[in-house]
C-alpha atoms as a PDB file:
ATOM      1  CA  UNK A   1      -2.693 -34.592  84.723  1.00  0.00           C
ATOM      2  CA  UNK A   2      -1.705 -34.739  81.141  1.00  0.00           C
ATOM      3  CA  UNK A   3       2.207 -34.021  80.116  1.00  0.00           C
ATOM      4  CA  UNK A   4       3.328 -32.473  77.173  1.00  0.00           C
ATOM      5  CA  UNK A   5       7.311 -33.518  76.776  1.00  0.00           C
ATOM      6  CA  UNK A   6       9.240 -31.967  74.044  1.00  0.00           C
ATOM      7  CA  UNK A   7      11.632 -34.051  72.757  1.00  0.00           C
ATOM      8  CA  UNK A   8      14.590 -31.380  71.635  1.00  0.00           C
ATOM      9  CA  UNK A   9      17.974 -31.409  70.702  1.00  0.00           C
ATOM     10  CA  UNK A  10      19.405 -28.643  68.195  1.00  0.00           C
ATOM     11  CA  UNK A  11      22.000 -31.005  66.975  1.00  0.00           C
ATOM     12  CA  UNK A  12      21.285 -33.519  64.100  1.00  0.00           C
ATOM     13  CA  UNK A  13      21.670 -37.443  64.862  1.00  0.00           C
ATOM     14  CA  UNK A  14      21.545 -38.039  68.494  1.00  0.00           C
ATOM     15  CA  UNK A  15      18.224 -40.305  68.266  1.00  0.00           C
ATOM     16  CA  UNK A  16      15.700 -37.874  69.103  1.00  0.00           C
ATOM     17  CA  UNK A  17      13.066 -39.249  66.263  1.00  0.00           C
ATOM     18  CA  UNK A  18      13.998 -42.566  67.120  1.00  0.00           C
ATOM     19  CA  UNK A  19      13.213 -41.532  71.269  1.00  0.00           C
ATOM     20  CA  UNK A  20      10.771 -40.117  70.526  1.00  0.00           C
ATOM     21  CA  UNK A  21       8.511 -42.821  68.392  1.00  0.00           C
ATOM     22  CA  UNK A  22       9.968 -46.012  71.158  1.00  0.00           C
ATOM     23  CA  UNK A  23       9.801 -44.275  74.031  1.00  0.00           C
ATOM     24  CA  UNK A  24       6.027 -43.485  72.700  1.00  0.00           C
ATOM     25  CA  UNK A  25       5.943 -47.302  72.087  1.00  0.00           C
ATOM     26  CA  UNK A  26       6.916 -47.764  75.443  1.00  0.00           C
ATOM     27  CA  UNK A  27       4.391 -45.879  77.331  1.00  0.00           C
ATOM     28  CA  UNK A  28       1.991 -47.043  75.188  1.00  0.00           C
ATOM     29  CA  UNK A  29       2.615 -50.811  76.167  1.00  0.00           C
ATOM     30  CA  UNK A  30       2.767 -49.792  80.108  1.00  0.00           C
ATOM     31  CA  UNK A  31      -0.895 -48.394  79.500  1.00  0.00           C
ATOM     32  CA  UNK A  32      -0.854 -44.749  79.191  1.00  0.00           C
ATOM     33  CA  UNK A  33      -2.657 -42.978  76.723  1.00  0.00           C
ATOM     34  CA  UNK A  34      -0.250 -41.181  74.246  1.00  0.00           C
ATOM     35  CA  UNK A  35      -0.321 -38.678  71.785  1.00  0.00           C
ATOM     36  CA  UNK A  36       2.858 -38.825  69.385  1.00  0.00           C
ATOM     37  CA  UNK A  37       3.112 -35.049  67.687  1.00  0.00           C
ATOM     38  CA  UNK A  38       5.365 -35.167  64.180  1.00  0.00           C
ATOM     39  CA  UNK A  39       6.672 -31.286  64.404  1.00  0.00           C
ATOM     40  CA  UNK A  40       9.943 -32.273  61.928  1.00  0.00           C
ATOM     41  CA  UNK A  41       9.687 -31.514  58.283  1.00  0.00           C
ATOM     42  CA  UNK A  42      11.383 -34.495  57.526  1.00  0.00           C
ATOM     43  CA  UNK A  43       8.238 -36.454  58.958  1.00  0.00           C
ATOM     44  CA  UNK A  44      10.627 -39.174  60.251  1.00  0.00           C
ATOM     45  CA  UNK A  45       7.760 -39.699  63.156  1.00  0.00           C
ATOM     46  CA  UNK A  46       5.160 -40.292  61.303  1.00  0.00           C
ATOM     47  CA  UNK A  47       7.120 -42.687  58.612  1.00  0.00           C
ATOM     48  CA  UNK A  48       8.361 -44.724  61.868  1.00  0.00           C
ATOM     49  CA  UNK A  49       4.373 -44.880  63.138  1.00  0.00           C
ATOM     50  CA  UNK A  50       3.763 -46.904  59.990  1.00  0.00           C
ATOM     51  CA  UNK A  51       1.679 -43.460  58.143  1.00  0.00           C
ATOM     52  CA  UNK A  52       3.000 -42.607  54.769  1.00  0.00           C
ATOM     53  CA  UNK A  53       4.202 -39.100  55.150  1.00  0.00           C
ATOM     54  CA  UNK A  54       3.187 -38.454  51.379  1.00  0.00           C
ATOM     55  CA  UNK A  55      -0.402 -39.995  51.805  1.00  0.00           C
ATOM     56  CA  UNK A  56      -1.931 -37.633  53.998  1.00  0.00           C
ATOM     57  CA  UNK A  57      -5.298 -35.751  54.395  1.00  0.00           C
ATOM     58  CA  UNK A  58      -4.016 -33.513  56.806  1.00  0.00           C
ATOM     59  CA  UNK A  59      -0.930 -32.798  58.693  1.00  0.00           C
ATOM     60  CA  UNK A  60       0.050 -30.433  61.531  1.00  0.00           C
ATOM     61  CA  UNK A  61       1.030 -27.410  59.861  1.00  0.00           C
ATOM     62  CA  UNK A  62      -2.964 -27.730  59.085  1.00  0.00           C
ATOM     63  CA  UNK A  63      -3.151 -27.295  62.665  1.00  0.00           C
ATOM     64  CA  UNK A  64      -0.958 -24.550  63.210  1.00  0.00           C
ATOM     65  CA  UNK A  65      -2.535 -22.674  60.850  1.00  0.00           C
ATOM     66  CA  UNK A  66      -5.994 -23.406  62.018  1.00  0.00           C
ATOM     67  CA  UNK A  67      -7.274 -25.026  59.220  1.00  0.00           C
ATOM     68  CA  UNK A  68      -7.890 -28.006  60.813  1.00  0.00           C
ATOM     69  CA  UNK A  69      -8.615 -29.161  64.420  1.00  0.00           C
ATOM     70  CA  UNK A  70      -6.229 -31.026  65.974  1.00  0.00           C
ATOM     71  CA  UNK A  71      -8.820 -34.026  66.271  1.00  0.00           C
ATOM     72  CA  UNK A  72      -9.218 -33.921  62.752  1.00  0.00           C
ATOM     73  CA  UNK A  73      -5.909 -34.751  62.178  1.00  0.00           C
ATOM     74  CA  UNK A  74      -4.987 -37.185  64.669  1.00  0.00           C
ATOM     75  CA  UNK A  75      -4.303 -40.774  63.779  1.00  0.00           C
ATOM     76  CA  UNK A  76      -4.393 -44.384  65.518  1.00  0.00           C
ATOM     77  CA  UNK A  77      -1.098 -46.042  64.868  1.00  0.00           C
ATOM     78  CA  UNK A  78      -3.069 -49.928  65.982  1.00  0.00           C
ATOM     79  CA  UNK A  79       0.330 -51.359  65.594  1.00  0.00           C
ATOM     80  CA  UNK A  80       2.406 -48.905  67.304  1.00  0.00           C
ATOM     81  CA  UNK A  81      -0.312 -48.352  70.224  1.00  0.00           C
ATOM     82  CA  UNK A  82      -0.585 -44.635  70.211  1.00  0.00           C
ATOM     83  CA  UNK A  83      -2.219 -42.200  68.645  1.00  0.00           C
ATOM     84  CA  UNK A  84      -0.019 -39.849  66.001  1.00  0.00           C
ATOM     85  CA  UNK A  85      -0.539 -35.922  64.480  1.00  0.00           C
ATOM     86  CA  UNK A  86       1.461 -36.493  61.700  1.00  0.00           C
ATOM     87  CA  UNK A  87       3.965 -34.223  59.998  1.00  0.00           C
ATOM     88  CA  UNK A  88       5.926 -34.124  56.846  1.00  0.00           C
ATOM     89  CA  UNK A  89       7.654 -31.736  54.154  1.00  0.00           C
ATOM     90  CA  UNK A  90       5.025 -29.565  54.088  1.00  0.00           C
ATOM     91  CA  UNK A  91       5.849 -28.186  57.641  1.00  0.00           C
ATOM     92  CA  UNK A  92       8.859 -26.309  56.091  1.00  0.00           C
ATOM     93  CA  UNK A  93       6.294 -23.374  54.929  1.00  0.00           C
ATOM     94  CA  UNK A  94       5.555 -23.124  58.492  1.00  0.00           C
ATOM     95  CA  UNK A  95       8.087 -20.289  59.226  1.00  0.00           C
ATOM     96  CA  UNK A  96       6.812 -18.423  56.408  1.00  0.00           C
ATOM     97  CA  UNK A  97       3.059 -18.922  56.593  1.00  0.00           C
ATOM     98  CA  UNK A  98       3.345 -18.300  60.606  1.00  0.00           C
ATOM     99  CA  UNK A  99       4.795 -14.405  60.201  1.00  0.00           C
ATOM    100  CA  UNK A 100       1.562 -12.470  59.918  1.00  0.00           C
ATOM    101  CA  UNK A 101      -0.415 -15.007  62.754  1.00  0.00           C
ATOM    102  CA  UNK A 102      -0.673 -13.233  65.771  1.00  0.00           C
ATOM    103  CA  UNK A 103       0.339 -15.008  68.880  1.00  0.00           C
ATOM    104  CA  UNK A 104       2.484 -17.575  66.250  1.00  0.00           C
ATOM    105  CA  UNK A 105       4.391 -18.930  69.351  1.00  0.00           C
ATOM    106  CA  UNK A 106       1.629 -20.564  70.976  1.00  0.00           C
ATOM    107  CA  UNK A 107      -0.314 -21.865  67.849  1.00  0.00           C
ATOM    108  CA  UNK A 108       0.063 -25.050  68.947  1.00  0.00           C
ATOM    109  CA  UNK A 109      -0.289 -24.688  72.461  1.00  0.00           C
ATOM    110  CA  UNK A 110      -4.020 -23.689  71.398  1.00  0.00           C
ATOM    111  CA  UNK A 111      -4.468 -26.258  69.329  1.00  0.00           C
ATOM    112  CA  UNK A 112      -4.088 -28.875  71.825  1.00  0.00           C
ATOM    113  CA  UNK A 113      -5.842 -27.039  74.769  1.00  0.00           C
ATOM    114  CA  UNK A 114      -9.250 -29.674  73.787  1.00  0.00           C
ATOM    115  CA  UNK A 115      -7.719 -32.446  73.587  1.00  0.00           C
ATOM    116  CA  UNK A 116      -4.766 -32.519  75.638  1.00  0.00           C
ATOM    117  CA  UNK A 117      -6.642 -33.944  78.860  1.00  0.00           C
ATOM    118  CA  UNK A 118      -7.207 -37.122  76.442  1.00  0.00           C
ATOM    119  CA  UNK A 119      -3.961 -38.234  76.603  1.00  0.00           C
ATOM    120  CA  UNK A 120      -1.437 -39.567  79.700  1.00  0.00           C
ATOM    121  CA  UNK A 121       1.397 -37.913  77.747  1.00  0.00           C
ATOM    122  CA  UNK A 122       1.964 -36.093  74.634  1.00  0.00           C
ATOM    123  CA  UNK A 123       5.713 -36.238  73.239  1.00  0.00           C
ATOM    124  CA  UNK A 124       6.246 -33.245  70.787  1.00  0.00           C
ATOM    125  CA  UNK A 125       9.352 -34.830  68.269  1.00  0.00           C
ATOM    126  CA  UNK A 126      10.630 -31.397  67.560  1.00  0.00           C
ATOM    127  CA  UNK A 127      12.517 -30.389  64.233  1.00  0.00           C
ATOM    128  CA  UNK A 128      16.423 -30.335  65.267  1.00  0.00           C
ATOM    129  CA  UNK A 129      16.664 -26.400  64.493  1.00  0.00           C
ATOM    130  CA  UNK A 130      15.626 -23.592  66.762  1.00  0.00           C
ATOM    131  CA  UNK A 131      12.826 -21.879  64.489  1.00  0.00           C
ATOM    132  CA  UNK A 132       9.089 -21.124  65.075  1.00  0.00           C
ATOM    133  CA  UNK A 133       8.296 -24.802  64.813  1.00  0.00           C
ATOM    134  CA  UNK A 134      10.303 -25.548  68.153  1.00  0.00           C
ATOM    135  CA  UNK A 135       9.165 -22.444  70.060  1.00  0.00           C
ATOM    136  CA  UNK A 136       5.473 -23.604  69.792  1.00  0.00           C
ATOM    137  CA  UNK A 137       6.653 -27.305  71.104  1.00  0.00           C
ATOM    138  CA  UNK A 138       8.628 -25.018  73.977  1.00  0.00           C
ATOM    139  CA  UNK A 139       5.116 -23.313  74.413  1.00  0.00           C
ATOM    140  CA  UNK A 140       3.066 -25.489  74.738  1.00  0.00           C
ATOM    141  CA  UNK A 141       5.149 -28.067  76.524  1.00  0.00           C
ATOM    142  CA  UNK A 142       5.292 -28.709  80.361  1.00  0.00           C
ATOM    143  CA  UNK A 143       8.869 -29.712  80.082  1.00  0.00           C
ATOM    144  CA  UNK A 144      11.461 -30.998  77.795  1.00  0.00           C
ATOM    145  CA  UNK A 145      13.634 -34.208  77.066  1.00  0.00           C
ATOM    146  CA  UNK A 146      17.147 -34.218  75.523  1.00  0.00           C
ATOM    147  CA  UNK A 147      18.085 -37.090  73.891  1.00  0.00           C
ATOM    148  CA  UNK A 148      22.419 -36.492  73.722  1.00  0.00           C
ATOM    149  CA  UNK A 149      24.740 -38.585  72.270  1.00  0.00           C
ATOM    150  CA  UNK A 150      28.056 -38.842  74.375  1.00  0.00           C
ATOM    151  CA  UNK A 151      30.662 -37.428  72.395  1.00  0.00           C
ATOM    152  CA  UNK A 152      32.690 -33.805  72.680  1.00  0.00           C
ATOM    153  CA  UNK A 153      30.676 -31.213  70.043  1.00  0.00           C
ATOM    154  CA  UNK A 154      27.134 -32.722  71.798  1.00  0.00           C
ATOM    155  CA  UNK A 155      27.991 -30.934  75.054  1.00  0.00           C
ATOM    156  CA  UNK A 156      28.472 -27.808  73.205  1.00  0.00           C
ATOM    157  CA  UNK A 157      25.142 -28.370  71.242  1.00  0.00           C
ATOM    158  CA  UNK A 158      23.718 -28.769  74.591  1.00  0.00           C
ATOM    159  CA  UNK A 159      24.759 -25.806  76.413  1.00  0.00           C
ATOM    160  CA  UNK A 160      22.823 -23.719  73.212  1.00  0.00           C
ATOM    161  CA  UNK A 161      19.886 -25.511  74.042  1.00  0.00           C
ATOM    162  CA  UNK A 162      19.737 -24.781  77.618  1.00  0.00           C
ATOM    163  CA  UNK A 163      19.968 -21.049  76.778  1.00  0.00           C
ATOM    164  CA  UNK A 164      17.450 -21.602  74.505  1.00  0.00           C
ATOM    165  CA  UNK A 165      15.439 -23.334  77.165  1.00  0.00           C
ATOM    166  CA  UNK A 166      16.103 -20.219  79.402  1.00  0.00           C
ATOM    167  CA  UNK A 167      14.930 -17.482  76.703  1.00  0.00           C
ATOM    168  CA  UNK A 168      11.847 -19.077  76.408  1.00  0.00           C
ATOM    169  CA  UNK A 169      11.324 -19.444  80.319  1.00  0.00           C
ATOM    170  CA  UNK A 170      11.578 -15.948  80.412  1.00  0.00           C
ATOM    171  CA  UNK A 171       9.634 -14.810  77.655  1.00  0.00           C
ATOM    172  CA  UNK A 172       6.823 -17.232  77.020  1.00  0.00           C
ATOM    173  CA  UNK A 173       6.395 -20.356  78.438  1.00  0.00           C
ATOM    174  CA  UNK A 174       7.636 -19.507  83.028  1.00  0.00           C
ATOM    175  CA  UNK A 175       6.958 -23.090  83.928  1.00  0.00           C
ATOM    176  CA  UNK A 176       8.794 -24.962  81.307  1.00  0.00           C
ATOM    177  CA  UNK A 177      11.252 -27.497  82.851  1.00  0.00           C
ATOM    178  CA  UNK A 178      14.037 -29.540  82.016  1.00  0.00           C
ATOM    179  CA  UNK A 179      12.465 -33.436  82.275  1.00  0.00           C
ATOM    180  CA  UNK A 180      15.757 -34.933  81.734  1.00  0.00           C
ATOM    181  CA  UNK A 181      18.970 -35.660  79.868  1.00  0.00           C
ATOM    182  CA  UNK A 182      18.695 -39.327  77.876  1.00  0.00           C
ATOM    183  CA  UNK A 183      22.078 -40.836  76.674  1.00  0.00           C
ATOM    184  CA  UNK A 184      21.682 -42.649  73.521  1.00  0.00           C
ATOM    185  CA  UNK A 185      23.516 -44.490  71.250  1.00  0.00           C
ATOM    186  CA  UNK A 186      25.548 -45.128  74.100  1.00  0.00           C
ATOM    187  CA  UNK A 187      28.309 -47.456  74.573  1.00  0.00           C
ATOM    188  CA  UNK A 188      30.105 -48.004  77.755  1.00  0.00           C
ATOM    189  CA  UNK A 189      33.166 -49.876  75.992  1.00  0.00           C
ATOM    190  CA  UNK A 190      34.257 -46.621  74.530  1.00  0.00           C
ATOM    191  CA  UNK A 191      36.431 -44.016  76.618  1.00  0.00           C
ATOM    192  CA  UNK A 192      35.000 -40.755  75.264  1.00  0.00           C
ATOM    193  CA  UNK A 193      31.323 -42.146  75.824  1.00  0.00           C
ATOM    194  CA  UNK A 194      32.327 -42.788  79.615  1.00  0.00           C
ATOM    195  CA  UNK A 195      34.345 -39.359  79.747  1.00  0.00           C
ATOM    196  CA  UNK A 196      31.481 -37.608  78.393  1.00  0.00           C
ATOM    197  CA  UNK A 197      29.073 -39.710  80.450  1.00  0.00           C
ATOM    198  CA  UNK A 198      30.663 -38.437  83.949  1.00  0.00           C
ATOM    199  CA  UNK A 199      31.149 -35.120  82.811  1.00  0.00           C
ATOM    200  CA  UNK A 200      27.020 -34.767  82.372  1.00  0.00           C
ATOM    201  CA  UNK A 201      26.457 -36.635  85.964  1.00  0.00           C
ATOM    202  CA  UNK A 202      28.768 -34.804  87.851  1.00  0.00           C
ATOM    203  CA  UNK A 203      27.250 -31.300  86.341  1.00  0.00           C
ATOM    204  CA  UNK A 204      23.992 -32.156  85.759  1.00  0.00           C
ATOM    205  CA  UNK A 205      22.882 -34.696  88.310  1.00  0.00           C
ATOM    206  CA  UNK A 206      19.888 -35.966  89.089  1.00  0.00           C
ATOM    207  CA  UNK A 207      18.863 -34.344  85.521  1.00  0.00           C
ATOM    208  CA  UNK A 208      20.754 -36.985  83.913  1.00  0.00           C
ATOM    209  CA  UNK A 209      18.172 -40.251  83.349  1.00  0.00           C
ATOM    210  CA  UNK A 210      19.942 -43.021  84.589  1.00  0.00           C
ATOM    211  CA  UNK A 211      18.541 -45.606  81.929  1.00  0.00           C
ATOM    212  CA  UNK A 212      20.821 -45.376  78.600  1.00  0.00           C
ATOM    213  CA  UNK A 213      20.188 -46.269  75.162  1.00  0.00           C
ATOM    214  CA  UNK A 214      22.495 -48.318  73.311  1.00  0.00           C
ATOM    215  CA  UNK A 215      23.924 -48.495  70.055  1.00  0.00           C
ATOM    216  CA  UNK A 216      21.695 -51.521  68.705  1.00  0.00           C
ATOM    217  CA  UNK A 217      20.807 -52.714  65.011  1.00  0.00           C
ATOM    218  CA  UNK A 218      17.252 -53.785  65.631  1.00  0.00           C
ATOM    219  CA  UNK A 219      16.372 -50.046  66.939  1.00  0.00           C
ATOM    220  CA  UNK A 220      17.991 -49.002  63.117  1.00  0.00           C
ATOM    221  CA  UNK A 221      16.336 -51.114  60.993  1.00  0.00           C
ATOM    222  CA  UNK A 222      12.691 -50.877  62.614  1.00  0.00           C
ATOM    223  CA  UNK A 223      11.990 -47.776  60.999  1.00  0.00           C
ATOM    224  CA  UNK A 224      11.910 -49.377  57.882  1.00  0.00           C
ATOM    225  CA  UNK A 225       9.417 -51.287  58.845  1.00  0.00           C
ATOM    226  CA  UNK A 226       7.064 -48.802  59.978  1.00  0.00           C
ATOM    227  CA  UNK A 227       7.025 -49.786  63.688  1.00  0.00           C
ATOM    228  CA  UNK A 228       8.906 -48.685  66.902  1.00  0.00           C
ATOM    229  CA  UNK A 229      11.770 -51.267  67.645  1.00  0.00           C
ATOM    230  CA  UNK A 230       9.228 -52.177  70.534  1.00  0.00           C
ATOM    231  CA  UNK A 231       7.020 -53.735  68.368  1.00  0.00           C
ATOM    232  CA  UNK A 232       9.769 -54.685  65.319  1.00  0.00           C
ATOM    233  CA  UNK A 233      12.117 -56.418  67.999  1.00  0.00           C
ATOM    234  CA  UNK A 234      10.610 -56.756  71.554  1.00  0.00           C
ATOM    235  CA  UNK A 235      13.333 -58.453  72.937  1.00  0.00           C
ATOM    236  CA  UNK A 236      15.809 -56.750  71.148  1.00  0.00           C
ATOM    237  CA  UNK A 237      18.667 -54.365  73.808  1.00  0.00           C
ATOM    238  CA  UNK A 238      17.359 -51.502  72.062  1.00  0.00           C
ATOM    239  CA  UNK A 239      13.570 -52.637  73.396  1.00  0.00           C
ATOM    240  CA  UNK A 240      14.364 -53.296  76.649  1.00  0.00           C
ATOM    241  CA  UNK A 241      16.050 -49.972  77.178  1.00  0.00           C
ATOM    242  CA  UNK A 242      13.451 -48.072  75.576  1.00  0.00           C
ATOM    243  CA  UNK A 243      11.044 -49.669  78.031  1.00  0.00           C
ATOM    244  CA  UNK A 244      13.596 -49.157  81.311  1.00  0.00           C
ATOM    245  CA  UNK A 245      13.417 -45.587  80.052  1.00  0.00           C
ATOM    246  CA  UNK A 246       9.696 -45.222  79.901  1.00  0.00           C
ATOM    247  CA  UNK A 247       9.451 -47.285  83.484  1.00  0.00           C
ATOM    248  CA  UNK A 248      11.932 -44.433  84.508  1.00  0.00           C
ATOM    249  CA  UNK A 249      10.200 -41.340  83.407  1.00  0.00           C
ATOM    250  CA  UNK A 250       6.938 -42.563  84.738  1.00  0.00           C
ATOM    251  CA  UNK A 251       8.711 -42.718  88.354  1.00  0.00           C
ATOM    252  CA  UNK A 252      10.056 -39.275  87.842  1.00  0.00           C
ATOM    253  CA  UNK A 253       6.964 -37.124  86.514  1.00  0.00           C
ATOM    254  CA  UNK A 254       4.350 -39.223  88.148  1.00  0.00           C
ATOM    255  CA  UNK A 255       2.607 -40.497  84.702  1.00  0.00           C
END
């Protein structure tokens, strides 16, 4: 059975584009099927897929506003070795252009009812803002990721984001579920990272992912290359953790 994983984080910088594009990679290389969905403005995804944000023929927000089908839109990323609904700037009119659509929250939800059962996994990279944009991914996902940088404001960022999680249990979405917790740009040399670290274990538990993501150059500069570190540096920390991660979450939810 297909997953839909939204990768979510209200808080700016933790590497939830950059998750969200390896771990892709990842899963990708261990032979699922994957669908990579772009749902940030800033079409970070979609640049890091090797598509040019500004070159193309349709994006998402087509999608959402049922313009376009969702198989219209979807590209093969050969390189990357997944499949990509790319996003860019023009998914900030979403908010506004979504008001007077009935049943706005779960646009996207229906948009990927057809083709859904294509894919192994689809990983939702979701804008890092609670607005209309991240209550479709919430909708239409089965559960959601969390990538979370160890240091003190994160933990505050995160407890917003579980109530956020919540509000949508109850209103829209009853079977959403928290996947996991992903530590990234970890590093165990520093005390707040370890502080922070057992703080999330001892609370959180088995919700925490055990495989960590370090702080590594090769996963920043891939980007700029258009590929997923996977690809850019294979052997590279950053890689191997990426695929540990993907090995992990394929234990956990059975993909």
């Amino acid at each position: 059975m297909t997953k839909i994983i939204a990768l979510t984080n209200q808080k700016g910088g933790v590497g939830k584009t950059t998750t969200a594009v390896n771990l892709a990679a990842s899963l990708a290389a261990l032979d699922r099927r994957v669908l990579l969905i772009d749902l940030d403005p800033q079409g970070h995804a979609t640049m890091g897929s090797g598509i040019d944000k500004h070159d193309l023929d349709g994006s998402v927000l087509d999608v959402l506003l049922g313009d376009l089908r969702a198989s219209d839109v979807i590209l093969d990323c050969p390189d990357a070795g997944y499949a990509l609904l790319p996003g860019n700037g023009d998914l900030t009119a979403a908010e506004v252009n979504l008001l007077s659509v009935e049943g706005r929250e779960r646009r996207l939800s229906e948009a990927l009812a057809p083709i859904a059962g294509e894919y192994d996994v689809v990983l939702i990279d979701c804008p890092p803002s609670l607005n209309m944009l991240t209550v479709n991914a919430l909708t239409a996902a089965h559960g959601v990721l969390i990538p979370l940088q160890c240091e003190f404001y994160a933990l505050e960022g995160l407890s917003a984001l579980l109530d956020t999680v919540e509000q949508i249990q109850a209103n829209v979405n009853p079977a959403l579920d928290v996947f996991g917790i992903v530590r990234t740009m970890y590093d165990a040399r520093n005390s707040l990272t370890r502080d922070v670290s057992k703080q999330l274990s001892d609370y959180f538990g088995d919700t925490l992912i055990k495989a960590t993501i370090p702080r590594n150059v090769r996963v920043a500069e891939a980007p700029s290359h258009g590929l997923p570190v996977t690809k850019y540096a294979r052997l590279s920390r950053g890689s191997q953790a990426y695929r540990v991660l993907a090995k992990e979450l394929i234990r956990r939810l059975s993909l």
